[in-house]
N, C-alpha and C. Protein backbone atom coordinates (compact mmCIF):
# COMPACT_ATOMS: atom_id res chain seq x y z
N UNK A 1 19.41 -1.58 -10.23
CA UNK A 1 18.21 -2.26 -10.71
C UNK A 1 17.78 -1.61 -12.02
N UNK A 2 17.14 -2.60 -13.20
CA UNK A 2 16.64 -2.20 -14.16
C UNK A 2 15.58 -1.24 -13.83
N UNK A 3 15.17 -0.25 -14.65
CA UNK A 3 14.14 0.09 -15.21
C UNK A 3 12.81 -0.76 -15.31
N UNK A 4 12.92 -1.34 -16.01
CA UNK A 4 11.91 -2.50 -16.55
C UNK A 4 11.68 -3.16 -15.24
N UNK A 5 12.44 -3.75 -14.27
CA UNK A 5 12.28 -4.82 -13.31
C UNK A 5 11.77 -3.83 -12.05
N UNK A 6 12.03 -2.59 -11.53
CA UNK A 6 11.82 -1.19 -11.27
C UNK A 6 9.74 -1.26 -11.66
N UNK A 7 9.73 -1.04 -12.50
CA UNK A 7 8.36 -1.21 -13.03
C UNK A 7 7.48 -2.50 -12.54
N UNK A 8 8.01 -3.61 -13.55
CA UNK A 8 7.34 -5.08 -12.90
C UNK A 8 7.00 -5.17 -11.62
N UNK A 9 7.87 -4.44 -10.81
CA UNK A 9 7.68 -4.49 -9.07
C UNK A 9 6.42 -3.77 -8.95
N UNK A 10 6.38 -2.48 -9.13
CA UNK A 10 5.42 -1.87 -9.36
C UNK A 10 4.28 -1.70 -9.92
N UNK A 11 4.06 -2.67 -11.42
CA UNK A 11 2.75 -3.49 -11.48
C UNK A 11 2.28 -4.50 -10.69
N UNK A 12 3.32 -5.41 -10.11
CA UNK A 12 2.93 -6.66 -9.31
C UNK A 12 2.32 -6.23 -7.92
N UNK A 13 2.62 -4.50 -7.21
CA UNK A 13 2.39 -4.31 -5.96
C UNK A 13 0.96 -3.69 -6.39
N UNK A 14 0.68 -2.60 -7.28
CA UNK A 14 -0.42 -2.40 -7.66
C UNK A 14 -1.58 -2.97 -8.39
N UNK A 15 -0.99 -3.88 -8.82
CA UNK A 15 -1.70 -4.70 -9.29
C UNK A 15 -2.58 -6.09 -8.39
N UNK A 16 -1.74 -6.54 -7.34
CA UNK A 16 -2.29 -6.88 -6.00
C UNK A 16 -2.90 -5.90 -5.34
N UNK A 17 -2.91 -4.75 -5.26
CA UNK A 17 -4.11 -3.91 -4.58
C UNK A 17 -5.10 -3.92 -5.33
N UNK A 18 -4.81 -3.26 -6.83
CA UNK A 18 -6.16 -3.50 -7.78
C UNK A 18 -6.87 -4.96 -7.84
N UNK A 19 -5.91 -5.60 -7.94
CA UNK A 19 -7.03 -6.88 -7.64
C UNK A 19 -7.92 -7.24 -6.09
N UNK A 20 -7.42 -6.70 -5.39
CA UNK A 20 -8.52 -6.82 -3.94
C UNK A 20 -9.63 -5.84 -4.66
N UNK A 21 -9.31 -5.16 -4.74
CA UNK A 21 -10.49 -3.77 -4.61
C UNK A 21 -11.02 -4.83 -5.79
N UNK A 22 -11.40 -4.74 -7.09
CA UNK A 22 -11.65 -5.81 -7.92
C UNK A 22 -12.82 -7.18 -7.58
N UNK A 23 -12.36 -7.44 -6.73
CA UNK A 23 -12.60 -8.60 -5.68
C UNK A 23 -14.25 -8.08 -5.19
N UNK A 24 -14.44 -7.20 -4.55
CA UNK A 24 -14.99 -6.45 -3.98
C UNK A 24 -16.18 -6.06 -5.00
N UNK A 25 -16.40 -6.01 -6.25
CA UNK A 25 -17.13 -5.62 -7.31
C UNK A 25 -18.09 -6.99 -7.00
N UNK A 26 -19.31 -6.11 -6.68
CA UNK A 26 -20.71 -7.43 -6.55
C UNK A 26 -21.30 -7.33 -8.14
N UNK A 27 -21.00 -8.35 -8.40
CA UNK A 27 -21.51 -9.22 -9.68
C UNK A 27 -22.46 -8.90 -10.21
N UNK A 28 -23.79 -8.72 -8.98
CA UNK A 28 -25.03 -8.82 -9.64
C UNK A 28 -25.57 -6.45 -9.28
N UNK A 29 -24.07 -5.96 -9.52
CA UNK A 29 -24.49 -4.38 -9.96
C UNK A 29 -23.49 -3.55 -10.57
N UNK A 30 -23.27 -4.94 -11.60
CA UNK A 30 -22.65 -4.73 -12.84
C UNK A 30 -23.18 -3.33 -13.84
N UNK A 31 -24.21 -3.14 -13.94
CA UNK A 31 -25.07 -2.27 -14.82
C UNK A 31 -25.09 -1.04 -13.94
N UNK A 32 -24.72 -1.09 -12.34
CA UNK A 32 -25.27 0.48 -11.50
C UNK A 32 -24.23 1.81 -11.98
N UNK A 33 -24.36 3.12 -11.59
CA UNK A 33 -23.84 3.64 -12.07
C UNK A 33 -24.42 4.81 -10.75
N UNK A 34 -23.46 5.74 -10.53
CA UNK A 34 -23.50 6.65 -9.38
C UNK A 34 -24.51 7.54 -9.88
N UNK A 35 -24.06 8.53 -11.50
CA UNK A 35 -24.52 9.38 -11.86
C UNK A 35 -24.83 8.85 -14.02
N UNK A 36 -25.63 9.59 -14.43
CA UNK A 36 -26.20 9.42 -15.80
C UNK A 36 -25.29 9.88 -16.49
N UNK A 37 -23.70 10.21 -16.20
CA UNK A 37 -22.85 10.42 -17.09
C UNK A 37 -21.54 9.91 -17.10
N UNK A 38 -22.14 8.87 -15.60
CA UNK A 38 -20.52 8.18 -15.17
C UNK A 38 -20.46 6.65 -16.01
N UNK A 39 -19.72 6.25 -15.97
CA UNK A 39 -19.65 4.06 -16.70
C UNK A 39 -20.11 3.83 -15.47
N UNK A 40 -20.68 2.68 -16.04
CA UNK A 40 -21.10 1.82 -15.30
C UNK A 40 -20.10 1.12 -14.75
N UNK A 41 -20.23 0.48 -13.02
CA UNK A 41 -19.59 -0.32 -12.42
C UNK A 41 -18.90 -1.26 -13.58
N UNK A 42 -19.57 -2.48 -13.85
CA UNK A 42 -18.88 -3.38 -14.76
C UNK A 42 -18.17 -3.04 -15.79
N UNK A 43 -18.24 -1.45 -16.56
CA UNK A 43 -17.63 -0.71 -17.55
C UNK A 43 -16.20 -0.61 -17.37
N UNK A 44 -16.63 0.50 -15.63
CA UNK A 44 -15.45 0.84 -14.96
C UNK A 44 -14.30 -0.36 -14.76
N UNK A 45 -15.16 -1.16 -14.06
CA UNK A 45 -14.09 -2.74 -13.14
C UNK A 45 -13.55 -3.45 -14.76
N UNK A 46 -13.87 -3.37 -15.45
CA UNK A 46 -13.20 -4.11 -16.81
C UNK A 46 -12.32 -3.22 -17.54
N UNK A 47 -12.65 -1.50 -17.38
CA UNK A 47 -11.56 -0.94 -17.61
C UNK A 47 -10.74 -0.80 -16.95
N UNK A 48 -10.61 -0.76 -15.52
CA UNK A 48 -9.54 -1.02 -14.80
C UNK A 48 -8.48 -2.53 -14.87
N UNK A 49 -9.48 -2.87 -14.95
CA UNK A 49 -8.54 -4.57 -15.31
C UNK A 49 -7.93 -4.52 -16.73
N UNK A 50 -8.23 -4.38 -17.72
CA UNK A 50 -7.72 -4.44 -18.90
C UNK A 50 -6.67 -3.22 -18.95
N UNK A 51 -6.39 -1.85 -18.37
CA UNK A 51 -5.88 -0.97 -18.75
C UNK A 51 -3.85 -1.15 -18.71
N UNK A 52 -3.55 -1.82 -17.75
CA UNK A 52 -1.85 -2.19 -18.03
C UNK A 52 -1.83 -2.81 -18.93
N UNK A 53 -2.56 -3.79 -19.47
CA UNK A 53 -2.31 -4.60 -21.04
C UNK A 53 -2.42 -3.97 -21.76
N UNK A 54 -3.45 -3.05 -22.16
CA UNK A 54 -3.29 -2.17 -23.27
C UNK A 54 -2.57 -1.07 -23.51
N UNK A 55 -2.58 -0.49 -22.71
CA UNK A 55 -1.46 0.84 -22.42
C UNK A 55 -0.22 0.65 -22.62
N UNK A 56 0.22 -0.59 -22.19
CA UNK A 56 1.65 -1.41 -22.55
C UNK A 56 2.04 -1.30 -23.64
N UNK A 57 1.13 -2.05 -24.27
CA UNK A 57 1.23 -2.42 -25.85
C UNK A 57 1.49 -1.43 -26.53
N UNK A 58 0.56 0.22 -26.33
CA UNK A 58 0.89 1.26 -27.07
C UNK A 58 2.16 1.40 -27.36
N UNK A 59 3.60 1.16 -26.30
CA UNK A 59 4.68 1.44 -26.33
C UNK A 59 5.19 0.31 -27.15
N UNK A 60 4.62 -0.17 -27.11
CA UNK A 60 5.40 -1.67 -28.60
C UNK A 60 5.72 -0.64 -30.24
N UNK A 61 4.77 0.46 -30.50
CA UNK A 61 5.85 1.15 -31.24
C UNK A 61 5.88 2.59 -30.88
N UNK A 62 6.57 2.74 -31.65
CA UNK A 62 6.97 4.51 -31.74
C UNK A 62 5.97 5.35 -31.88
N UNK A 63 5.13 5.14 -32.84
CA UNK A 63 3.98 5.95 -33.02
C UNK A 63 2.60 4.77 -33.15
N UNK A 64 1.90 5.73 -32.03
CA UNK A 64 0.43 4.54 -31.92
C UNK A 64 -0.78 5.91 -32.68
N UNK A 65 -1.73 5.35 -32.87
CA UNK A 65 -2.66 5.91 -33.68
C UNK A 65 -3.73 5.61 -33.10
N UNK A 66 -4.63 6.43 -32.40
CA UNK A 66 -5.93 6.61 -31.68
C UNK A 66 -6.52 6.72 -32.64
N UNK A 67 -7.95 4.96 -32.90
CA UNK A 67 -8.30 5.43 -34.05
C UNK A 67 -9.89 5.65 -33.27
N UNK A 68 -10.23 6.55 -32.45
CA UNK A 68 -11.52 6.52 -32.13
C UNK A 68 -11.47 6.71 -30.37
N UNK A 69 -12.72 7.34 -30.29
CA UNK A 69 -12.97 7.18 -28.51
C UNK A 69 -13.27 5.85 -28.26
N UNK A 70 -12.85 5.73 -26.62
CA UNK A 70 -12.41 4.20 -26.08
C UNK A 70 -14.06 4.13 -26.49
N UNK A 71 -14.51 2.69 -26.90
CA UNK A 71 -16.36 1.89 -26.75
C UNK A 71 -16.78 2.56 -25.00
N UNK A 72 -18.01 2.75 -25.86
CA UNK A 72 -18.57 3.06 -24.69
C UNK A 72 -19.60 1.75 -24.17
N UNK A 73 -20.35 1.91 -23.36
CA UNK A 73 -21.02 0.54 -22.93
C UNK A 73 -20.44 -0.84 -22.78
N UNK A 74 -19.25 -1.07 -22.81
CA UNK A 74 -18.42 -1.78 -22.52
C UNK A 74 -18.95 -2.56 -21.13
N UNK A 75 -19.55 -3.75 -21.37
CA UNK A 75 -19.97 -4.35 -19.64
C UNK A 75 -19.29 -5.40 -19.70
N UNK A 76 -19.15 -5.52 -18.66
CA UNK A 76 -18.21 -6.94 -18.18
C UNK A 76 -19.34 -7.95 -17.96
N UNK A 77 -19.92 -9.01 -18.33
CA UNK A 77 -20.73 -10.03 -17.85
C UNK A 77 -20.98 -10.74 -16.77
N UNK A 78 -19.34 -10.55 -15.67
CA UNK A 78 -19.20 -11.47 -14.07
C UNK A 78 -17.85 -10.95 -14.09
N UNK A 79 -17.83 -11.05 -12.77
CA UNK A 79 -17.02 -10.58 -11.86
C UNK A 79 -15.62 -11.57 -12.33
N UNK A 80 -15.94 -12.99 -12.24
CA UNK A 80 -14.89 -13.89 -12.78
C UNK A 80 -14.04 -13.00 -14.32
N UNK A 81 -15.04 -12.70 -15.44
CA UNK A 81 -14.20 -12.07 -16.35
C UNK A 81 -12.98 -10.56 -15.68
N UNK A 82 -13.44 -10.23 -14.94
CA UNK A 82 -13.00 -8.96 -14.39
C UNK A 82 -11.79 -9.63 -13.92
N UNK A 83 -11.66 -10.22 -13.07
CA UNK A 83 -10.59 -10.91 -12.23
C UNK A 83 -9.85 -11.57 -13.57
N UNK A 84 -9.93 -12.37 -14.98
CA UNK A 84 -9.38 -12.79 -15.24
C UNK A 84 -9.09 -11.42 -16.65
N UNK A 85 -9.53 -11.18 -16.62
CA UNK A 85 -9.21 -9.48 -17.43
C UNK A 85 -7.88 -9.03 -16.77
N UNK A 86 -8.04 -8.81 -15.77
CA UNK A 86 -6.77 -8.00 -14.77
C UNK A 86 -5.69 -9.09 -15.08
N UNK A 87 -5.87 -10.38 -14.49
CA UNK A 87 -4.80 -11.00 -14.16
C UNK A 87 -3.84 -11.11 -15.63
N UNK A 88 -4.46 -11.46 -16.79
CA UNK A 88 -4.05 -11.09 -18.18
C UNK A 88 -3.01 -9.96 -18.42
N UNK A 89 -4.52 -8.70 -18.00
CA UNK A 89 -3.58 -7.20 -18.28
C UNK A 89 -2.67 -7.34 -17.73
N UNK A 90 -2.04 -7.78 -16.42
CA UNK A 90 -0.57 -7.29 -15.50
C UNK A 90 0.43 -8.68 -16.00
N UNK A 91 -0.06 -9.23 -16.52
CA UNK A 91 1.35 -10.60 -16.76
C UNK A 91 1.30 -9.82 -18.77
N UNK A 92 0.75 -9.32 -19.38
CA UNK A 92 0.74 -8.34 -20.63
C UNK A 92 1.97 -7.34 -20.26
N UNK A 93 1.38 -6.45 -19.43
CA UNK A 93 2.08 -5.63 -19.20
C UNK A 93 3.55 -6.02 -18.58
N UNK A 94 3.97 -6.74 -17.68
CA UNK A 94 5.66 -7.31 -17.93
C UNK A 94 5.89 -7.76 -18.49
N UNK A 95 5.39 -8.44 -19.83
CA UNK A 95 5.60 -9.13 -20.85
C UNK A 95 6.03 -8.29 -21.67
N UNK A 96 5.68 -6.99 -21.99
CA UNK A 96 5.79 -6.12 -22.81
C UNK A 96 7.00 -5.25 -22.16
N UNK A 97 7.10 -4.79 -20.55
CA UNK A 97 8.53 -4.11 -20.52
C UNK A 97 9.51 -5.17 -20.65
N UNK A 98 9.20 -6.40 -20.32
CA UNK A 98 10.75 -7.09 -20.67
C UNK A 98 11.07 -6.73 -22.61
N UNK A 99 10.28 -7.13 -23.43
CA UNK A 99 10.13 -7.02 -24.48
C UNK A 99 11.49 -5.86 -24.88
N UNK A 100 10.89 -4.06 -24.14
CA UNK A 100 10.58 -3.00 -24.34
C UNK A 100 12.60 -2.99 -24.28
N UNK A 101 12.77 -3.43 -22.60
CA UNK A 101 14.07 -3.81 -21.64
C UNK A 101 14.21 -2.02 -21.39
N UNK A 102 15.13 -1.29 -20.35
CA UNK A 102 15.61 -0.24 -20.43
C UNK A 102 15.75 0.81 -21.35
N UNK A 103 16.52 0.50 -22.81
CA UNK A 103 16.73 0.84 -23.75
C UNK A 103 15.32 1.58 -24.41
N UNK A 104 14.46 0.69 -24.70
CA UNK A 104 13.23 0.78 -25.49
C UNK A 104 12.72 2.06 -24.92
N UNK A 105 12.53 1.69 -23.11
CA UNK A 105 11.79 2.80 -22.45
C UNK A 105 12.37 4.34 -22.47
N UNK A 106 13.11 3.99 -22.56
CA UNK A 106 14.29 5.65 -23.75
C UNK A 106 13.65 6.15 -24.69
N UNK A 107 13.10 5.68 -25.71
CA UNK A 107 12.61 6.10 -26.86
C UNK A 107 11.63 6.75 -26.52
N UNK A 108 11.37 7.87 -28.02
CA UNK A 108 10.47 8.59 -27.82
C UNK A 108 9.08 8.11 -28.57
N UNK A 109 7.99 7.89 -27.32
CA UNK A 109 6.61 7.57 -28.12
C UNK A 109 5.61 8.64 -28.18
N UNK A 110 4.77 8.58 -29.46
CA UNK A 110 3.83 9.82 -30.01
C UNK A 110 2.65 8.86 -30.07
N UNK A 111 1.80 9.70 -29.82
CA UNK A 111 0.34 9.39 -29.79
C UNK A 111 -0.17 10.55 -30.96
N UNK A 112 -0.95 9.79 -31.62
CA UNK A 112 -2.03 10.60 -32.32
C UNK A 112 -3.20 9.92 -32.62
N UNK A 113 -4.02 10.99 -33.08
CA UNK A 113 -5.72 10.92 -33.36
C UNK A 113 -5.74 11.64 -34.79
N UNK A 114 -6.57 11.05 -35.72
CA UNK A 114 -6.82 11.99 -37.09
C UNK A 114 -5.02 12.58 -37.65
N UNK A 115 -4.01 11.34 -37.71
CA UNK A 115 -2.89 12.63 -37.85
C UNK A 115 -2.38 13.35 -37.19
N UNK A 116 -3.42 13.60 -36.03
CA UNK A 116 -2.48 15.26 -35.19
C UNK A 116 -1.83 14.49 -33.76
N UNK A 117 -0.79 15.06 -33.89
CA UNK A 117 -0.24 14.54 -32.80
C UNK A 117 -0.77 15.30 -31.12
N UNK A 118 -1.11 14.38 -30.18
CA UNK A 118 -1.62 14.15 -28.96
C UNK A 118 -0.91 13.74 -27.98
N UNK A 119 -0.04 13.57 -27.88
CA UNK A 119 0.96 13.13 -26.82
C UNK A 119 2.11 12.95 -27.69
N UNK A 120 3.43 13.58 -27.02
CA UNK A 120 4.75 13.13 -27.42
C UNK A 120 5.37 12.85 -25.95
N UNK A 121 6.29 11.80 -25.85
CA UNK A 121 6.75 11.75 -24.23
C UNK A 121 7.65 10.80 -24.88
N UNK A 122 8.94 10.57 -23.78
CA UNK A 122 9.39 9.34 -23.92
C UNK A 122 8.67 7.96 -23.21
N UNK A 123 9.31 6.53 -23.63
CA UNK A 123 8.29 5.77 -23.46
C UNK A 123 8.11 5.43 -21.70
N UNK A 124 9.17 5.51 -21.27
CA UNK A 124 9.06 5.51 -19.53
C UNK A 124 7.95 6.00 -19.39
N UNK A 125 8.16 7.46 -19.12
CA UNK A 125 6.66 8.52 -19.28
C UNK A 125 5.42 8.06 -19.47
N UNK A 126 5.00 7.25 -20.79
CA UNK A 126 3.91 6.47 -21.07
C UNK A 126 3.67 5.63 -20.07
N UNK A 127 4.68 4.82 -19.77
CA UNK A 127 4.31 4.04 -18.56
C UNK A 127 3.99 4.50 -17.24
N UNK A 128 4.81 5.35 -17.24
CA UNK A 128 4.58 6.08 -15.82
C UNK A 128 3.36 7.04 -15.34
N UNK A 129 3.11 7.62 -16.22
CA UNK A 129 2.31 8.60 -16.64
C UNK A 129 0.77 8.01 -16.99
N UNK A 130 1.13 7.75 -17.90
CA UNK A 130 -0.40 6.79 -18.74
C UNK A 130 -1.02 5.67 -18.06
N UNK A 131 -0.17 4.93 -18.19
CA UNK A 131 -0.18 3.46 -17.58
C UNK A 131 -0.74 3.33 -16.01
N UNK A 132 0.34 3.98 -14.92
CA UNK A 132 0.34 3.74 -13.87
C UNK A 132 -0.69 4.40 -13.47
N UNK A 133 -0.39 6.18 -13.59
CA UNK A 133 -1.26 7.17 -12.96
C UNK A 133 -2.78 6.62 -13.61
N UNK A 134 -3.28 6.84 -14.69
CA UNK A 134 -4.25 6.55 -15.27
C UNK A 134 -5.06 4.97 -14.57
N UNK A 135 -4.62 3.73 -14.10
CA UNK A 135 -4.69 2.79 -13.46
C UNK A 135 -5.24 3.05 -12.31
N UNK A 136 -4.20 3.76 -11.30
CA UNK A 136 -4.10 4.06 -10.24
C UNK A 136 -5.41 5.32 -9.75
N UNK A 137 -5.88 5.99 -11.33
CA UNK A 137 -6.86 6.72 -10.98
C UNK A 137 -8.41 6.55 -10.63
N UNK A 138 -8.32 5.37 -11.91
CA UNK A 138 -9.61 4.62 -11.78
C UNK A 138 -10.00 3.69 -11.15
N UNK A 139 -8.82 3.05 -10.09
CA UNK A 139 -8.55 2.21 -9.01
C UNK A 139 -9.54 3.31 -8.09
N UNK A 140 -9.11 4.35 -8.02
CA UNK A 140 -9.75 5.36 -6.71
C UNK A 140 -10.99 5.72 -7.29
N UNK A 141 -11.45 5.85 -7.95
CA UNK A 141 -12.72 6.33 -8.89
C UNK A 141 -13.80 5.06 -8.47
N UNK A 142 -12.97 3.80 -8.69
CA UNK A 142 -14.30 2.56 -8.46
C UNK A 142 -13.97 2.10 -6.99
N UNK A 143 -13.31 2.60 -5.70
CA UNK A 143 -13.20 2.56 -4.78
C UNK A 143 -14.40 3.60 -4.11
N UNK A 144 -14.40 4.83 -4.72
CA UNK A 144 -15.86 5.28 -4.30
C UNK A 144 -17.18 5.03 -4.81
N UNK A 145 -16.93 3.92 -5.58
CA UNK A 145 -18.49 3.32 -6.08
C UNK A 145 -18.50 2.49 -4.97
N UNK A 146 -17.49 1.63 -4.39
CA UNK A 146 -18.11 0.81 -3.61
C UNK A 146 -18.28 1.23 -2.75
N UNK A 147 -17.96 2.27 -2.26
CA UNK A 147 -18.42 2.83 -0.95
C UNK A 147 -20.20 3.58 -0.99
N UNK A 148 -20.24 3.95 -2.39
CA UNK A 148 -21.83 4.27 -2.51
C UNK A 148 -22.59 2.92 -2.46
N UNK A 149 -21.97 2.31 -2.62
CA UNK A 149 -22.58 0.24 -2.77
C UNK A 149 -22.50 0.37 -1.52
N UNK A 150 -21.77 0.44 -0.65
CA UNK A 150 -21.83 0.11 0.67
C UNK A 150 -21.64 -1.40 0.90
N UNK A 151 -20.49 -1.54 0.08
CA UNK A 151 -19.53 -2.59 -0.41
C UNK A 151 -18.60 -2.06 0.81
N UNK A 152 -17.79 -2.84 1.88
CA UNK A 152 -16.35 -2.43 2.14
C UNK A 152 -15.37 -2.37 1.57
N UNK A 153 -14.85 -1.14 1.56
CA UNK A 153 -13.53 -1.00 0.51
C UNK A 153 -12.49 -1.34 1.75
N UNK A 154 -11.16 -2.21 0.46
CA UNK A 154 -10.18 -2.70 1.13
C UNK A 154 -9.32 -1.30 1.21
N UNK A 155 -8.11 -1.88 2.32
CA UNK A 155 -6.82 -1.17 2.01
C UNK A 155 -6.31 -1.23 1.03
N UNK A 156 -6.19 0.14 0.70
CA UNK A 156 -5.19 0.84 -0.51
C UNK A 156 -3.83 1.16 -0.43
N UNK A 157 -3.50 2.06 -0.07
CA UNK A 157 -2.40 2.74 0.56
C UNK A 157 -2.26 2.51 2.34
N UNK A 158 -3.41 2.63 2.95
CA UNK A 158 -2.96 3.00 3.97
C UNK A 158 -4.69 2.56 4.75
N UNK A 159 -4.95 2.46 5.37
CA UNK A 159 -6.05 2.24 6.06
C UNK A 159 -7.49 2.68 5.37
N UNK A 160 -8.36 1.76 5.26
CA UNK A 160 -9.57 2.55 4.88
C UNK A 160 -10.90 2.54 5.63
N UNK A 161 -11.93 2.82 5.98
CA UNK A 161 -12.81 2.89 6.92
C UNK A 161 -13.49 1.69 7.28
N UNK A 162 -13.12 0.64 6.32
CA UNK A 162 -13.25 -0.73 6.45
C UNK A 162 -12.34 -1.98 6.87
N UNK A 163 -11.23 -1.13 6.75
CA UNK A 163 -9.68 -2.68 7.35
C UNK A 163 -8.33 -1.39 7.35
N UNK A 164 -8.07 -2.07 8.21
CA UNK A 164 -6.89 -1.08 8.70
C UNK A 164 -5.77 -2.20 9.21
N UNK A 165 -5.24 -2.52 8.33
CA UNK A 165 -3.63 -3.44 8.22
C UNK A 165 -2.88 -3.36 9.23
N UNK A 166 -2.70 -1.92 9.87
CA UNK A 166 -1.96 -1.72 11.41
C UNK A 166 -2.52 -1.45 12.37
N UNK A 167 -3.53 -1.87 12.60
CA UNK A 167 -4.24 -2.15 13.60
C UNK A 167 -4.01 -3.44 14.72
N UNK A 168 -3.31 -4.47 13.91
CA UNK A 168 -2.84 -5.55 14.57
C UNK A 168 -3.67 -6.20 15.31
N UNK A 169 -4.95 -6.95 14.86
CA UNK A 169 -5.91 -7.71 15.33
C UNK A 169 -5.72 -8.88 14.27
């Protein structure tokens, strides 16, 4: 199996989890926020949705150029944009490893800010690394907002205090 197709599997499975949890984001506490230094829900749920599309793209060349910290205050307006944010980012993001194919993900990609270089990795790495882990982090990050919402969080991995998949009911 490709590389690239290796991956796609792996956005399409995480990316169906991120979209339940997603799902789960009540509309009208878009603006809440746990603590005075965290994003806001709608900040968070739109950076999670948008983050495989963009992260992707970085690897479209060799050297990407951070021109600034990510916007802050970034709100999502409805839950609908969130859901159609995501669904975008993950058909982006296989759009871009087919693009990339095996080969590409070989190459070596550099990140910088001001000139100075900030990341050197090959481009797999970016994906793997950046892309996935980074995704996969803030997937768990807005999984404990909803649990301060007292929102039920879905299954993730494996059972959560709200639905448990092998339970067989």
């Amino acid at each position: 199996m490709a590389m690239i197709e290796a991956f796609a599997q792996e956005i399409d499975q995480e990316g169906a989890t991120t979209r339940r949890v997603l799902e789960r984001v009540p509309a009208d506490r878009l603006s809440w926020k746990p603590h005075a230094k965290s994003m806001s829900l709608g900040h968070l749920a739109l950076h999670i949705a948008q983050t495989p599309g963009m992260i992707s793209t970085w690897a479209l060349k060799d050297v990407f150029e951070f021109t600034g910290p990510p916007p802050e205050g970034v709100e999502a307006k409805s839950a609908a944009q969130i859901l159609a944010a995501h669904d975008e980012s993950v058909k982006t993001a296989k759009d871009v490893l087919q693009k990339l194919g095996d080969a590409g993900l070989q190459r070596q990609w550099e990140g910088k800010a001001g000139g100075n270089t900030i990341m050197k990795l090959p481009k797999v790495a970016l994906i793997r690394a950046v892309l996935l882990n980074h995704w996969i982090h803030h997937r768990g990050q807005l999984s404990v907002y909803l649990r301060l919402l007292d929102v039920p969080v879905p299954s993730i991995y494996g059972p959560s205090a709200d639905e448990n998949p092998f339970a067989g009911h």
